[in-house]
C-alpha atoms as a PDB file:
ATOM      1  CA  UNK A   1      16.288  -2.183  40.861  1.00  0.00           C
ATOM      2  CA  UNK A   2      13.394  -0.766  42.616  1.00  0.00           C
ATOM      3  CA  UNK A   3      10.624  -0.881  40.530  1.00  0.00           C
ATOM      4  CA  UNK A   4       7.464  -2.330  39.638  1.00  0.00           C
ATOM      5  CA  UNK A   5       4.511  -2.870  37.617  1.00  0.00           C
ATOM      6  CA  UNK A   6       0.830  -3.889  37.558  1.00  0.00           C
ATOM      7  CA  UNK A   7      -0.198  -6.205  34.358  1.00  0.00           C
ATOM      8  CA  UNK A   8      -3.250  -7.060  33.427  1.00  0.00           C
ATOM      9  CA  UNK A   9      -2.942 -10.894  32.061  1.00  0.00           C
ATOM     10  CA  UNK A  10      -5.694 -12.834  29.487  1.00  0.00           C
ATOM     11  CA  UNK A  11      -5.543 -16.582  30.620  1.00  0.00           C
ATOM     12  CA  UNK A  12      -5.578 -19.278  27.931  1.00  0.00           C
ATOM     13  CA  UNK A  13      -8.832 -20.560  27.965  1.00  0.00           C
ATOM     14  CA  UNK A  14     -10.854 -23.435  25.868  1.00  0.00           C
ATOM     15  CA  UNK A  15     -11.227 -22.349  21.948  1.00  0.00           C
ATOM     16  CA  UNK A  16     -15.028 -21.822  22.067  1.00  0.00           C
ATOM     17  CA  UNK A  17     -14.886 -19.490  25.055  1.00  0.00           C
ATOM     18  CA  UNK A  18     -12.522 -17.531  22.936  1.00  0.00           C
ATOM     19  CA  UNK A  19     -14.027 -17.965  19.623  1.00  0.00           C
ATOM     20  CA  UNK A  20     -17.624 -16.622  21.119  1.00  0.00           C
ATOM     21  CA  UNK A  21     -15.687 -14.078  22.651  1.00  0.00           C
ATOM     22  CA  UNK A  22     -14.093 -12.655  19.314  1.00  0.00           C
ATOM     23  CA  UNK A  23     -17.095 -13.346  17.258  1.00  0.00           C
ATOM     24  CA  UNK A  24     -20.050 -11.924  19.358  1.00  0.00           C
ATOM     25  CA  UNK A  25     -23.370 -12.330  18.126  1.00  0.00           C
ATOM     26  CA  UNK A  26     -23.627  -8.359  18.605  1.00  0.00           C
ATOM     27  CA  UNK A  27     -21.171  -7.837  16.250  1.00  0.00           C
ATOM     28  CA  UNK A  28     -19.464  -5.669  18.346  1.00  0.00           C
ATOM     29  CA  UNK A  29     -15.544  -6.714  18.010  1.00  0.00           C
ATOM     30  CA  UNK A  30     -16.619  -7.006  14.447  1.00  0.00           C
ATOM     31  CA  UNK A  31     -17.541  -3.520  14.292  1.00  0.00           C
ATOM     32  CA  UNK A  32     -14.446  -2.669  16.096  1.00  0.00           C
ATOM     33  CA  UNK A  33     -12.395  -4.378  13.734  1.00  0.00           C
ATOM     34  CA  UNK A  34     -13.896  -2.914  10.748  1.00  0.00           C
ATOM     35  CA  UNK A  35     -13.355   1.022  11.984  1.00  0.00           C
ATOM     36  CA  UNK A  36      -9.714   0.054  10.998  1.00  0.00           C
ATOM     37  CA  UNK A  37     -10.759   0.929   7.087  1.00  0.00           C
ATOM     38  CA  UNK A  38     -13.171   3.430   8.105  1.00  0.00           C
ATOM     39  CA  UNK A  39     -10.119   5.470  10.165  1.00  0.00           C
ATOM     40  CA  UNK A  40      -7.954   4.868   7.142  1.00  0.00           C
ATOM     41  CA  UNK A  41     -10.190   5.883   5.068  1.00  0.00           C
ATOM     42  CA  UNK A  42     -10.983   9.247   7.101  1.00  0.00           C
ATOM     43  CA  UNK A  43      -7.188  10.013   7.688  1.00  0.00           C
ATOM     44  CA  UNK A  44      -5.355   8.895   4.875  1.00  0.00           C
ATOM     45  CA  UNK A  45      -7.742   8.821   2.372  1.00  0.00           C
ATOM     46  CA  UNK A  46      -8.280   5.454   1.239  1.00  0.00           C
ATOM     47  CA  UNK A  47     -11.003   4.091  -0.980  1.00  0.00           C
ATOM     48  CA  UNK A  48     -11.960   0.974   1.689  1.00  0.00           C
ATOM     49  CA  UNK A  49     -15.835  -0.255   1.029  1.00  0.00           C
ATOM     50  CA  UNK A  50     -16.840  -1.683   4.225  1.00  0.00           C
ATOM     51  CA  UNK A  51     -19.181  -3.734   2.154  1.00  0.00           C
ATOM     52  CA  UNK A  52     -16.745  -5.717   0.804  1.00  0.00           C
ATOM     53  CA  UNK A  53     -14.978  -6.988   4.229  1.00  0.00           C
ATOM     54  CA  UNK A  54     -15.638  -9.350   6.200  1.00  0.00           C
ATOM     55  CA  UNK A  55     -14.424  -9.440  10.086  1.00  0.00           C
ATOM     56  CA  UNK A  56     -12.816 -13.308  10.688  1.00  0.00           C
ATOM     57  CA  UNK A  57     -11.039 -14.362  14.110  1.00  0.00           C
ATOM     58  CA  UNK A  58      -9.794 -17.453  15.481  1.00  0.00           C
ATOM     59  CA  UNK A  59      -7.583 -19.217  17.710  1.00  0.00           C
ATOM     60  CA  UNK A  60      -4.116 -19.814  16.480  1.00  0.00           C
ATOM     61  CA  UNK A  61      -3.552 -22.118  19.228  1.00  0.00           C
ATOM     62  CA  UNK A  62       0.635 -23.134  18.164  1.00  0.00           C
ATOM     63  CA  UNK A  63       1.052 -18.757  18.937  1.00  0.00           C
ATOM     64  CA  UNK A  64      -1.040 -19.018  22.023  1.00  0.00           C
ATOM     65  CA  UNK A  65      -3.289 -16.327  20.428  1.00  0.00           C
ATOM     66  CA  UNK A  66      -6.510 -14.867  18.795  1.00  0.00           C
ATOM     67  CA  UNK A  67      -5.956 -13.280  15.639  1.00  0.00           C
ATOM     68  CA  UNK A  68      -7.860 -11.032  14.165  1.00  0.00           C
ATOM     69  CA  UNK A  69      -8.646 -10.283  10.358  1.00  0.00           C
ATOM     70  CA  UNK A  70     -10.341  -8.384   7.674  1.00  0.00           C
ATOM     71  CA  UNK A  71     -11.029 -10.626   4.819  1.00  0.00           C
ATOM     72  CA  UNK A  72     -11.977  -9.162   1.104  1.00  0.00           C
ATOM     73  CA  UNK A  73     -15.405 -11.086   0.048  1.00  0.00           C
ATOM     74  CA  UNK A  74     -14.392  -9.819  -3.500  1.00  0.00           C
ATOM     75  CA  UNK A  75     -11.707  -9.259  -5.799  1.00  0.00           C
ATOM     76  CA  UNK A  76     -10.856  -5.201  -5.271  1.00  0.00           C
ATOM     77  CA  UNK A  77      -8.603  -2.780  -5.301  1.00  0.00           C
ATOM     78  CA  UNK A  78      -7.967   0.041  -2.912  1.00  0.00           C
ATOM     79  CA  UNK A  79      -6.200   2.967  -2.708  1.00  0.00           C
ATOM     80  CA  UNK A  80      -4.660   3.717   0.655  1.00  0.00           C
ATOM     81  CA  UNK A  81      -2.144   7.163   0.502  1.00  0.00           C
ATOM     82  CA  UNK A  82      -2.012   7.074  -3.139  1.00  0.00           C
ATOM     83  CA  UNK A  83      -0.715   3.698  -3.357  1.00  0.00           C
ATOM     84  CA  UNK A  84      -2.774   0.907  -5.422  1.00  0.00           C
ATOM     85  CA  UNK A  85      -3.463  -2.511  -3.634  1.00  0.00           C
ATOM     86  CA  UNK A  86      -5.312  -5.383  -4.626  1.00  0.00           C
ATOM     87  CA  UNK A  87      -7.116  -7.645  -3.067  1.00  0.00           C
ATOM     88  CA  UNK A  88      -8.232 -11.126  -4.064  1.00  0.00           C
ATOM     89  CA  UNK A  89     -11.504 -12.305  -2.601  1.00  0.00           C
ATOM     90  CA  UNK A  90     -10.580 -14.747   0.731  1.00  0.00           C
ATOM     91  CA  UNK A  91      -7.659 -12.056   1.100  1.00  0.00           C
ATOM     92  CA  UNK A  92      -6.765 -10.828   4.570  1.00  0.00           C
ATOM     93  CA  UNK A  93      -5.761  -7.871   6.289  1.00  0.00           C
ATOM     94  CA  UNK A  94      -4.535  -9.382   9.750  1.00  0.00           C
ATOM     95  CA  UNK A  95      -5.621  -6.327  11.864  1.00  0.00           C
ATOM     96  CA  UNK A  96      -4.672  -7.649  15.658  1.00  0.00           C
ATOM     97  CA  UNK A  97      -3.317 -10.243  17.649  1.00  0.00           C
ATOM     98  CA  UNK A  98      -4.512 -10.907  21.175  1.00  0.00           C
ATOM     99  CA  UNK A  99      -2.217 -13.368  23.316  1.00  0.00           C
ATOM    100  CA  UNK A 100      -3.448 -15.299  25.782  1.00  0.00           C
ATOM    101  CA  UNK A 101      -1.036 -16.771  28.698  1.00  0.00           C
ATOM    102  CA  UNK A 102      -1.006 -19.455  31.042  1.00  0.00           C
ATOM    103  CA  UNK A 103       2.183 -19.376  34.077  1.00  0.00           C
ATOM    104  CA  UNK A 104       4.916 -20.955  32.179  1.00  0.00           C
ATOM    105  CA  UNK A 105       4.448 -18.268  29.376  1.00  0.00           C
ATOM    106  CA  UNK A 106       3.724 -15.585  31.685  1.00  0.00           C
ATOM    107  CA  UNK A 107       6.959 -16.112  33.616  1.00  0.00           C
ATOM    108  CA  UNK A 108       9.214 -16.246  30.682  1.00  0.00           C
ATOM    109  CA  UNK A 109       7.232 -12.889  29.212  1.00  0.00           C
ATOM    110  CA  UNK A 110       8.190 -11.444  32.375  1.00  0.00           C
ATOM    111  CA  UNK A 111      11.539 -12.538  33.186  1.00  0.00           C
ATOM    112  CA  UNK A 112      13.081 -11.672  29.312  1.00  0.00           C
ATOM    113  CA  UNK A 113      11.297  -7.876  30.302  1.00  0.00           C
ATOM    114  CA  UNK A 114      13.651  -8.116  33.534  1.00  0.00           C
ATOM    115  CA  UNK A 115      10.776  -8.692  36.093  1.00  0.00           C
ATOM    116  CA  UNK A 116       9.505 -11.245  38.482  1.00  0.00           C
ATOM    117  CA  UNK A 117       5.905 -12.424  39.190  1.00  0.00           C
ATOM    118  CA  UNK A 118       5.290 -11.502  43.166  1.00  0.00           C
ATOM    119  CA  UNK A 119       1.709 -12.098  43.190  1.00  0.00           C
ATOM    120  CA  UNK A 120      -0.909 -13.051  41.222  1.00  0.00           C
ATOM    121  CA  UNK A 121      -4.867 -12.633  41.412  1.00  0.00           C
ATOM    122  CA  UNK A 122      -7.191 -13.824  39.214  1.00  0.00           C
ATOM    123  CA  UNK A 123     -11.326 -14.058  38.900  1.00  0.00           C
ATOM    124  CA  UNK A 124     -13.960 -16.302  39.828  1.00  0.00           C
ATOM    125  CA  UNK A 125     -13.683 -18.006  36.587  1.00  0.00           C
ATOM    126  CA  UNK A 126      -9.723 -17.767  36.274  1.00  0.00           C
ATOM    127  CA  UNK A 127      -9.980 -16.064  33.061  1.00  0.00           C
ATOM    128  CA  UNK A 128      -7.718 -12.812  34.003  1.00  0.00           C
ATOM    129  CA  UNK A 129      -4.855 -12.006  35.619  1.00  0.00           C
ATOM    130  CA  UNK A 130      -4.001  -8.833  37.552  1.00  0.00           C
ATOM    131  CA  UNK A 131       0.036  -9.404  38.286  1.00  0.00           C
ATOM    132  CA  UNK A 132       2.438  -7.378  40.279  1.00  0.00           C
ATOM    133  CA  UNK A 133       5.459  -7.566  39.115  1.00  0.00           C
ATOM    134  CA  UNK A 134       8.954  -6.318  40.708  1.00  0.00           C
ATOM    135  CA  UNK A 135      12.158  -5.448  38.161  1.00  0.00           C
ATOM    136  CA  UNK A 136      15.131  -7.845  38.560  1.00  0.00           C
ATOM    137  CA  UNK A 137      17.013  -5.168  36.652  1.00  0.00           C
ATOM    138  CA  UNK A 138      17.506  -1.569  35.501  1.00  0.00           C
ATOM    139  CA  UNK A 139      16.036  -0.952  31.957  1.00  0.00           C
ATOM    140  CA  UNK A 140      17.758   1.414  29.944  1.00  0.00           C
ATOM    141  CA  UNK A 141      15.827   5.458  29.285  1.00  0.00           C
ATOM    142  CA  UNK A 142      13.805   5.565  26.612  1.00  0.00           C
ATOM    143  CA  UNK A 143      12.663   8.246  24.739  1.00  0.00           C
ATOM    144  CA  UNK A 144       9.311   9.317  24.612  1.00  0.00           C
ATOM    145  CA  UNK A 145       7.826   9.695  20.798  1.00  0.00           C
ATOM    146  CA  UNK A 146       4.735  11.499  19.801  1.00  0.00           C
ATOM    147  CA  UNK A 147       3.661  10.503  16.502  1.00  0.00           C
ATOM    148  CA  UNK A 148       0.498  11.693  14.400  1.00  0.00           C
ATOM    149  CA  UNK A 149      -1.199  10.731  11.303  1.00  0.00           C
ATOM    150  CA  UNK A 150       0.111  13.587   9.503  1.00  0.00           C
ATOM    151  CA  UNK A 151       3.276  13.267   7.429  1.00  0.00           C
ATOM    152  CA  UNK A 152       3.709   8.981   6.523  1.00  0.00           C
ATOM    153  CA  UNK A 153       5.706   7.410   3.711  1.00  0.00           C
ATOM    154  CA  UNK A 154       4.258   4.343   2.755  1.00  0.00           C
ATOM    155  CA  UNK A 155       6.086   1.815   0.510  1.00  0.00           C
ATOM    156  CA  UNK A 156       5.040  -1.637  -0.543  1.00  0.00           C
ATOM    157  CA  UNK A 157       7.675  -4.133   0.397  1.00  0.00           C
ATOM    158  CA  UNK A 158       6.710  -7.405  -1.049  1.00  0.00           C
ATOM    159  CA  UNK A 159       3.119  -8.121   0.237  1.00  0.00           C
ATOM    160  CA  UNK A 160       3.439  -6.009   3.487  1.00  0.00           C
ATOM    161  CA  UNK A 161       2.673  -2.348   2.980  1.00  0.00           C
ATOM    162  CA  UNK A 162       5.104  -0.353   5.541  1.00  0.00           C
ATOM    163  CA  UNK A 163       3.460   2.843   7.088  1.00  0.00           C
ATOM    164  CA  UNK A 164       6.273   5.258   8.955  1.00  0.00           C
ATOM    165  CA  UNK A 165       6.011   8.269  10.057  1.00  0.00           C
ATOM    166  CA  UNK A 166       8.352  10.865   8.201  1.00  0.00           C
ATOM    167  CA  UNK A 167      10.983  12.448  10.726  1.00  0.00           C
ATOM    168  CA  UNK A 168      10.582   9.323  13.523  1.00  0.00           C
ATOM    169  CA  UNK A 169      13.515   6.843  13.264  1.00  0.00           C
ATOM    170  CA  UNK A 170      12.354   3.121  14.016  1.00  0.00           C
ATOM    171  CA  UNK A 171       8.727   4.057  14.455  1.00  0.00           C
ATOM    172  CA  UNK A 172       7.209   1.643  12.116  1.00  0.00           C
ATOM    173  CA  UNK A 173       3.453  -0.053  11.415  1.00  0.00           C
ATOM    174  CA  UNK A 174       2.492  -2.703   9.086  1.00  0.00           C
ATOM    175  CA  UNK A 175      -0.209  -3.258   6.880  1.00  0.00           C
ATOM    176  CA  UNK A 176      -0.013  -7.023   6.090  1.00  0.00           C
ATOM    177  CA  UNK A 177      -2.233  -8.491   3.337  1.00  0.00           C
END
Protein backbone atom coordinates (compact mmCIF):
# COMPACT_ATOMS: atom_id res chain seq x y z
CA UNK A 1 0.00 0.00 0.00
CA UNK A 2 1.19 3.34 -0.94
CA UNK A 3 -1.14 5.71 0.07
CA UNK A 4 -2.14 8.34 2.29
CA UNK A 5 -4.36 10.80 3.74
CA UNK A 6 -4.67 14.14 5.56
CA UNK A 7 -7.56 14.21 8.44
CA UNK A 8 -8.68 16.85 10.07
CA UNK A 9 -9.39 15.56 13.88
CA UNK A 10 -11.92 17.46 16.70
CA UNK A 11 -10.21 16.69 20.14
CA UNK A 12 -12.44 15.79 23.10
CA UNK A 13 -12.57 18.68 25.07
CA UNK A 14 -14.40 19.74 28.57
CA UNK A 15 -18.46 19.78 28.10
CA UNK A 16 -18.84 23.58 28.44
CA UNK A 17 -16.25 24.35 25.77
CA UNK A 18 -18.37 22.17 23.61
CA UNK A 19 -21.72 23.07 24.79
CA UNK A 20 -20.86 27.05 24.12
CA UNK A 21 -19.53 25.92 21.03
CA UNK A 22 -22.86 24.20 19.72
CA UNK A 23 -25.09 26.67 21.33
CA UNK A 24 -23.57 30.13 20.36
CA UNK A 25 -25.08 33.08 21.66
CA UNK A 26 -25.25 34.23 17.82
CA UNK A 27 -27.38 31.63 17.06
CA UNK A 28 -25.47 30.72 14.31
CA UNK A 29 -25.21 26.66 14.48
CA UNK A 30 -28.78 27.14 15.45
CA UNK A 31 -29.57 28.74 12.31
CA UNK A 32 -27.60 26.17 10.56
CA UNK A 33 -29.43 23.50 12.05
CA UNK A 34 -32.75 24.84 11.35
CA UNK A 35 -32.08 25.31 7.27
CA UNK A 36 -32.51 21.44 7.51
CA UNK A 37 -36.60 22.09 7.39
CA UNK A 38 -36.25 25.09 5.40
CA UNK A 39 -34.21 22.85 2.47
CA UNK A 40 -36.84 20.20 2.95
CA UNK A 41 -39.28 22.29 2.74
CA UNK A 42 -37.89 24.04 -0.59
CA UNK A 43 -37.02 20.61 -2.26
CA UNK A 44 -39.41 18.21 -1.24
CA UNK A 45 -42.12 20.15 -0.31
CA UNK A 46 -42.77 19.81 3.21
CA UNK A 47 -45.03 21.85 5.42
CA UNK A 48 -42.03 22.50 8.31
CA UNK A 49 -42.92 25.91 10.46
CA UNK A 50 -39.67 27.03 11.66
CA UNK A 51 -41.64 28.58 14.43
CA UNK A 52 -42.39 25.62 15.96
CA UNK A 53 -38.64 24.12 16.36
CA UNK A 54 -36.41 24.55 18.54
CA UNK A 55 -32.45 23.90 17.86
CA UNK A 56 -31.09 21.62 21.15
CA UNK A 57 -27.37 20.16 21.34
CA UNK A 58 -25.41 18.50 23.87
CA UNK A 59 -22.71 16.31 24.79
CA UNK A 60 -23.44 12.66 24.74
CA UNK A 61 -20.33 12.02 26.48
CA UNK A 62 -20.76 7.60 26.65
CA UNK A 63 -20.63 8.22 22.23
CA UNK A 64 -17.79 10.62 22.57
CA UNK A 65 -20.02 13.13 20.68
CA UNK A 66 -22.20 16.33 20.21
CA UNK A 67 -25.48 15.68 18.95
CA UNK A 68 -27.48 17.78 17.39
CA UNK A 69 -31.42 18.17 17.33
CA UNK A 70 -34.54 19.83 16.22
CA UNK A 71 -37.07 19.63 18.90
CA UNK A 72 -41.05 20.33 18.17
CA UNK A 73 -42.16 23.10 20.94
CA UNK A 74 -45.73 21.88 19.94
CA UNK A 75 -47.78 19.08 19.08
CA UNK A 76 -47.79 19.17 14.90
CA UNK A 77 -47.95 17.49 12.06
CA UNK A 78 -45.97 17.80 8.89
CA UNK A 79 -46.03 16.73 5.64
CA UNK A 80 -42.68 15.86 4.14
CA UNK A 81 -43.08 14.13 0.26
CA UNK A 82 -46.63 13.47 0.78
CA UNK A 83 -46.18 11.48 3.77
CA UNK A 84 -48.00 12.60 7.20
CA UNK A 85 -45.80 12.81 10.43
CA UNK A 86 -46.53 13.86 13.74
CA UNK A 87 -44.85 15.35 16.14
CA UNK A 88 -45.41 15.57 19.88
CA UNK A 89 -44.15 18.69 21.57
CA UNK A 90 -40.40 17.76 23.30
CA UNK A 91 -40.13 15.54 19.99
CA UNK A 92 -36.82 15.42 18.17
CA UNK A 93 -35.48 15.31 14.86
CA UNK A 94 -31.71 14.29 15.61
CA UNK A 95 -30.22 16.27 12.64
CA UNK A 96 -26.19 15.61 13.22
CA UNK A 97 -23.69 14.04 15.16
CA UNK A 98 -20.25 15.55 15.63
CA UNK A 99 -17.52 13.12 17.21
CA UNK A 100 -14.93 14.25 19.04
CA UNK A 101 -11.58 12.02 19.55
CA UNK A 102 -8.86 11.76 21.84
CA UNK A 103 -5.55 9.12 20.66
CA UNK A 104 -6.87 5.88 21.80
CA UNK A 105 -10.09 6.50 19.67
CA UNK A 106 -8.31 8.08 16.95
CA UNK A 107 -5.98 5.11 16.48
CA UNK A 108 -8.60 2.49 16.47
CA UNK A 109 -10.77 4.90 13.86
CA UNK A 110 -7.79 4.72 11.85
CA UNK A 111 -6.46 1.36 12.05
CA UNK A 112 -10.22 -0.49 11.35
CA UNK A 113 -10.03 2.16 7.97
CA UNK A 114 -6.57 0.29 7.26
CA UNK A 115 -4.28 3.31 8.14
CA UNK A 116 -1.68 4.34 10.59
CA UNK A 117 -1.19 7.68 12.45
CA UNK A 118 2.50 9.03 11.20
CA UNK A 119 2.23 12.37 12.58
CA UNK A 120 0.16 14.43 14.34
CA UNK A 121 -0.15 18.38 14.81
CA UNK A 122 -2.38 20.07 16.76
CA UNK A 123 -3.10 23.98 17.97
CA UNK A 124 -2.13 26.19 20.61
CA UNK A 125 -5.02 25.11 22.60
CA UNK A 126 -4.93 21.29 21.52
CA UNK A 127 -8.38 21.44 20.34
CA UNK A 128 -7.71 20.06 16.57
CA UNK A 129 -5.94 17.68 14.94
CA UNK A 130 -4.44 17.79 11.43
CA UNK A 131 -3.19 13.86 10.98
CA UNK A 132 -1.28 12.24 8.22
CA UNK A 133 -2.06 9.11 7.87
CA UNK A 134 -0.31 6.22 5.67
CA UNK A 135 -2.60 2.94 4.43
CA UNK A 136 -1.51 -0.38 6.02
CA UNK A 137 -3.59 -1.91 3.25
CA UNK A 138 -5.22 -1.80 -0.19
CA UNK A 139 -8.96 -0.75 0.00
CA UNK A 140 -11.12 -2.21 -2.42
CA UNK A 141 -12.60 0.41 -5.81
CA UNK A 142 -15.46 2.02 -5.11
CA UNK A 143 -17.84 3.42 -7.21
CA UNK A 144 -18.49 6.87 -7.47
CA UNK A 145 -22.46 7.85 -7.01
CA UNK A 146 -24.05 11.08 -7.93
CA UNK A 147 -27.26 11.45 -6.31
CA UNK A 148 -29.85 14.46 -6.47
CA UNK A 149 -32.93 15.47 -4.77
CA UNK A 150 -34.99 14.54 -7.60
CA UNK A 151 -36.63 11.12 -7.74
CA UNK A 152 -36.81 9.68 -3.58
CA UNK A 153 -39.12 7.03 -2.16
CA UNK A 154 -39.74 7.66 1.25
CA UNK A 155 -41.35 5.05 3.56
CA UNK A 156 -41.97 5.19 7.27
CA UNK A 157 -40.37 2.25 8.96
CA UNK A 158 -41.39 2.30 12.52
CA UNK A 159 -40.41 5.81 13.86
CA UNK A 160 -37.51 6.40 11.34
CA UNK A 161 -38.66 7.83 8.04
CA UNK A 162 -36.19 6.25 5.24
CA UNK A 163 -35.34 8.73 2.33
CA UNK A 164 -33.57 6.77 -0.88
CA UNK A 165 -32.98 7.80 -3.86
CA UNK A 166 -34.95 5.82 -6.67
CA UNK A 167 -32.43 3.96 -9.11
CA UNK A 168 -29.24 4.09 -6.36
CA UNK A 169 -28.80 0.69 -4.59
CA UNK A 170 -27.61 1.15 -0.83
CA UNK A 171 -27.72 4.91 -0.97
CA UNK A 172 -29.81 5.55 2.00
CA UNK A 173 -30.64 8.74 4.58
CA UNK A 174 -32.63 8.79 7.65
CA UNK A 175 -35.00 10.98 9.08
CA UNK A 176 -35.17 9.89 12.77
CA UNK A 177 -37.89 11.35 15.04
Amino acid sequence: PRGGMILGVDRRKEPQVLHDAYNDAAGVTAAFNLNLLTRLNRTLGATFNLATFRHVAFFNDAASRIEMHLESTVAQQVRVANVDITFEAGETIHTECSYKYDETRLVALCEAGGFRIETLHTDARGWFWVAWLRATKVAPVLRRVRIGLIGWSMAPVGSVLVLKPMGEVGDVCFFVR
